[in-house]
Structures are given as C-alpha cells and as structure tokens.
C-alpha atoms as a PDB file:
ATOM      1  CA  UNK A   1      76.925 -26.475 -13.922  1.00  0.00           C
ATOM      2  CA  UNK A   2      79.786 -26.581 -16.699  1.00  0.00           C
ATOM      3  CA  UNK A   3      77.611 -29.499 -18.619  1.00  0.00           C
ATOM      4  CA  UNK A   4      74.889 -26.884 -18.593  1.00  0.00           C
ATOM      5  CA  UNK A   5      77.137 -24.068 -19.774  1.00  0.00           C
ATOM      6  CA  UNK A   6      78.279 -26.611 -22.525  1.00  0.00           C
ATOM      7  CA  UNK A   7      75.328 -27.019 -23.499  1.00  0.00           C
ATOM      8  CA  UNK A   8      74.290 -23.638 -23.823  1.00  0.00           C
ATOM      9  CA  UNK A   9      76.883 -22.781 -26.014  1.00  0.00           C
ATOM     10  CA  UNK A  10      76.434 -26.119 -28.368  1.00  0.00           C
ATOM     11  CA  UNK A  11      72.901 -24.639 -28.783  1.00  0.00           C
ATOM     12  CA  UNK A  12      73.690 -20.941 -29.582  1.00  0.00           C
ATOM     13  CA  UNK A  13      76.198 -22.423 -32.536  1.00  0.00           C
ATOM     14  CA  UNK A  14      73.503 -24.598 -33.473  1.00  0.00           C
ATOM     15  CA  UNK A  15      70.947 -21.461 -33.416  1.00  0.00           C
ATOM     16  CA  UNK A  16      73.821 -20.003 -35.644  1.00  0.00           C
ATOM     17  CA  UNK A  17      73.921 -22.418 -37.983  1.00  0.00           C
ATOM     18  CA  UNK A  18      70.400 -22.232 -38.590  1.00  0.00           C
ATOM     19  CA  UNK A  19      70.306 -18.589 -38.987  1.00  0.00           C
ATOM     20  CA  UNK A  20      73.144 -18.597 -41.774  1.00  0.00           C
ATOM     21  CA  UNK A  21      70.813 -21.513 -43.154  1.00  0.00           C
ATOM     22  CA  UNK A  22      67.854 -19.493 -43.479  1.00  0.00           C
ATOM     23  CA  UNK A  23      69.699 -16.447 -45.222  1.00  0.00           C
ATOM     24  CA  UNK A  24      71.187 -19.698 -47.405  1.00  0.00           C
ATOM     25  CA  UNK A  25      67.463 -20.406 -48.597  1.00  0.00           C
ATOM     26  CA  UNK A  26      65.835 -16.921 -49.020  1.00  0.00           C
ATOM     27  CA  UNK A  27      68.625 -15.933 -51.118  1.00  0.00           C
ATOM     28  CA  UNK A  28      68.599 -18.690 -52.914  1.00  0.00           C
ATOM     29  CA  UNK A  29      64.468 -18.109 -53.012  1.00  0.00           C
ATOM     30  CA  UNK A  30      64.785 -14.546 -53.865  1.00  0.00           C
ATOM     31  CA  UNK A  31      67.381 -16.044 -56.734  1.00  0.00           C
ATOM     32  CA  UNK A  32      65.144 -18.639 -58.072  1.00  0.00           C
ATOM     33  CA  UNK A  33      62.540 -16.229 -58.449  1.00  0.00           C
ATOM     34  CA  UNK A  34      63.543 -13.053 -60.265  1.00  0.00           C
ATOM     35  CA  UNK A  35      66.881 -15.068 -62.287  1.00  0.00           C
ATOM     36  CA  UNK A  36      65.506 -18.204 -63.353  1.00  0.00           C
ATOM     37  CA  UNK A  37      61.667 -17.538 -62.607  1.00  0.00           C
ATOM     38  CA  UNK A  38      60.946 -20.557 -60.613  1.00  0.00           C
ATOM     39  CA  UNK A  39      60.254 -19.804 -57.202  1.00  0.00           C
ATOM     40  CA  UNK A  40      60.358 -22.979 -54.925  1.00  0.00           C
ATOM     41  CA  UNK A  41      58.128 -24.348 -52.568  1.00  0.00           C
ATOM     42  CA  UNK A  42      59.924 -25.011 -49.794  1.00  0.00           C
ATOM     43  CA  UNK A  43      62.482 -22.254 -49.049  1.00  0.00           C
ATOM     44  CA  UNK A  44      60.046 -19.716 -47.219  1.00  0.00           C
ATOM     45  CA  UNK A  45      58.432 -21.943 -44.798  1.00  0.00           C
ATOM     46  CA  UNK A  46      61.989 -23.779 -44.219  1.00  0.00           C
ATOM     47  CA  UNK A  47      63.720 -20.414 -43.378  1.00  0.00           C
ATOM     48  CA  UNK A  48      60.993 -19.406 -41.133  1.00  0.00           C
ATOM     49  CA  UNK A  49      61.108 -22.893 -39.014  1.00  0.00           C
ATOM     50  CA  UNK A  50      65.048 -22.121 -38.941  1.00  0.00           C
ATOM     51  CA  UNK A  51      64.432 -19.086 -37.562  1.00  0.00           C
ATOM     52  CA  UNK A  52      61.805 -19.804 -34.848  1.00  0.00           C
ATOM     53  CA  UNK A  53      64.042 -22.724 -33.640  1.00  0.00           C
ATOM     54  CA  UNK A  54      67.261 -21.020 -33.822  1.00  0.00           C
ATOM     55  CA  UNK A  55      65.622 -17.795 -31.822  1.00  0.00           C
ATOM     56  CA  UNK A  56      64.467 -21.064 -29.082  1.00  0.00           C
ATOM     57  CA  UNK A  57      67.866 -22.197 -28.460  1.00  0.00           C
ATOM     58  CA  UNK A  58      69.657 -19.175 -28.527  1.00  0.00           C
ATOM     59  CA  UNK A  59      67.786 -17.781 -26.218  1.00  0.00           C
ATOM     60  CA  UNK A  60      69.366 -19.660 -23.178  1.00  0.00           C
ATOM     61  CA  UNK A  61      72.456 -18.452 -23.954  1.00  0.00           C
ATOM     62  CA  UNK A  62      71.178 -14.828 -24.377  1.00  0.00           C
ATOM     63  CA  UNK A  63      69.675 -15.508 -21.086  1.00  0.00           C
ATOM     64  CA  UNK A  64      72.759 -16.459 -19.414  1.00  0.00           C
ATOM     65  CA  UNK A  65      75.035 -13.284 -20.429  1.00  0.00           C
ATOM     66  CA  UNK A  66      72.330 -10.796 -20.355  1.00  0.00           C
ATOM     67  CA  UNK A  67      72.798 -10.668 -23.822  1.00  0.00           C
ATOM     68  CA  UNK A  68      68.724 -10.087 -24.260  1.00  0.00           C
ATOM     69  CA  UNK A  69      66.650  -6.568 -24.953  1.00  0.00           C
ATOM     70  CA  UNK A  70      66.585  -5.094 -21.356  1.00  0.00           C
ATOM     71  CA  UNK A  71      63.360  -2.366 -20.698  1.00  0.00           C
ATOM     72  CA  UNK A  72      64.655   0.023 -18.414  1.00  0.00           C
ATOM     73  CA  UNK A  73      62.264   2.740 -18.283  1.00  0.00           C
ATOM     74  CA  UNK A  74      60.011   1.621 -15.442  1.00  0.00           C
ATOM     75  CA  UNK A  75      62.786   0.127 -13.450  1.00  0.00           C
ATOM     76  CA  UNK A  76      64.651   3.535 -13.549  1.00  0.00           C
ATOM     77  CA  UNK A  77      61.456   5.488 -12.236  1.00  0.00           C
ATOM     78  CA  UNK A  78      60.934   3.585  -9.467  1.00  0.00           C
ATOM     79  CA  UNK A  79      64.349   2.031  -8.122  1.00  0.00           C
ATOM     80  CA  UNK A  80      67.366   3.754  -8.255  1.00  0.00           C
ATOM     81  CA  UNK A  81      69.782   2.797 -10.854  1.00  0.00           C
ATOM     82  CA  UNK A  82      72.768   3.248  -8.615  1.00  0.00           C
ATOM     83  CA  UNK A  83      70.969  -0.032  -6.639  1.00  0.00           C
ATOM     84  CA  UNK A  84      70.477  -1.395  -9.802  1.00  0.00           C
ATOM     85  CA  UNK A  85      73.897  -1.827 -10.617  1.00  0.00           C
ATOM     86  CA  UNK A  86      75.372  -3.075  -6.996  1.00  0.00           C
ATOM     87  CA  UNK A  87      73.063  -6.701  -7.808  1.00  0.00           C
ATOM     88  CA  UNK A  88      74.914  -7.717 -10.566  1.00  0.00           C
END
C-alpha cells in the first residue's frame, strides 16, 4: 500500500507541474498576442492537454483524501447525517 500512496503523491506533483505549465503558456499566449502581436500556434491546445492530464492524475490523490466536490443534498434527505459521519 505505501508504493501506491507514493505513487499517488508523485502524480499529484506531476498534475502540479502541469498546471503551473499551462498558466506558463497562456500567459505567455495572452503576451504574444496583445504585446508583440504574434499569437502562437501551439500554446492553447498545449495548455489544454496539460490541463486534461494533470486533472487525470490528480484525481487519485483527490480520491484518496476526499479532497473531491462532495453532493450532499440527496444523501442528507434520505440518510441521516449523524450516520453519515460515524463511517468515516
């Protein structure tokens, strides 16, 4: 279980890496485009790669701390939350 956990982690720094990447190359996009007027080619589609893949292996780690967007409406109707609570 630990090499998993290492894992994990090695993937959410790698997921930040390619966040700060992609706010690297838009602002370097938006920069090229209204300073020198010479938008690029690549930056957009590069960003948005960085972002799907960084959202894919972060999400493990969100997974494992409960770190992820919880919808607690339904649950809270129907089961009580004091029950809720005594699981985790």
């Amino acid at each position: 279980m630990k090499l998993y956990e290492q894992l994990t982690l090695k993937s959410a720094w790698l997921a930040a890496l390619l966040y700060g990447a992609s706010g690297v190359m838009l602002t370097y996009e938006v920069g090229a485009r209204y300073l020198f007027i010479a938008p690029t080619s690549w930056a957009s589609e590069l960003s948005q790669l960085c972002l799907i893949y960084g959202t894919l292996l972060a999400m493990p780690w969100a997974l494992q701390f409960r770190r992820h967007i919880q919808i607690n409406a339904i649950i809270h109707k129907s089961v009580s939350y004091t029950h809720l609570r005594a699981h985790e």
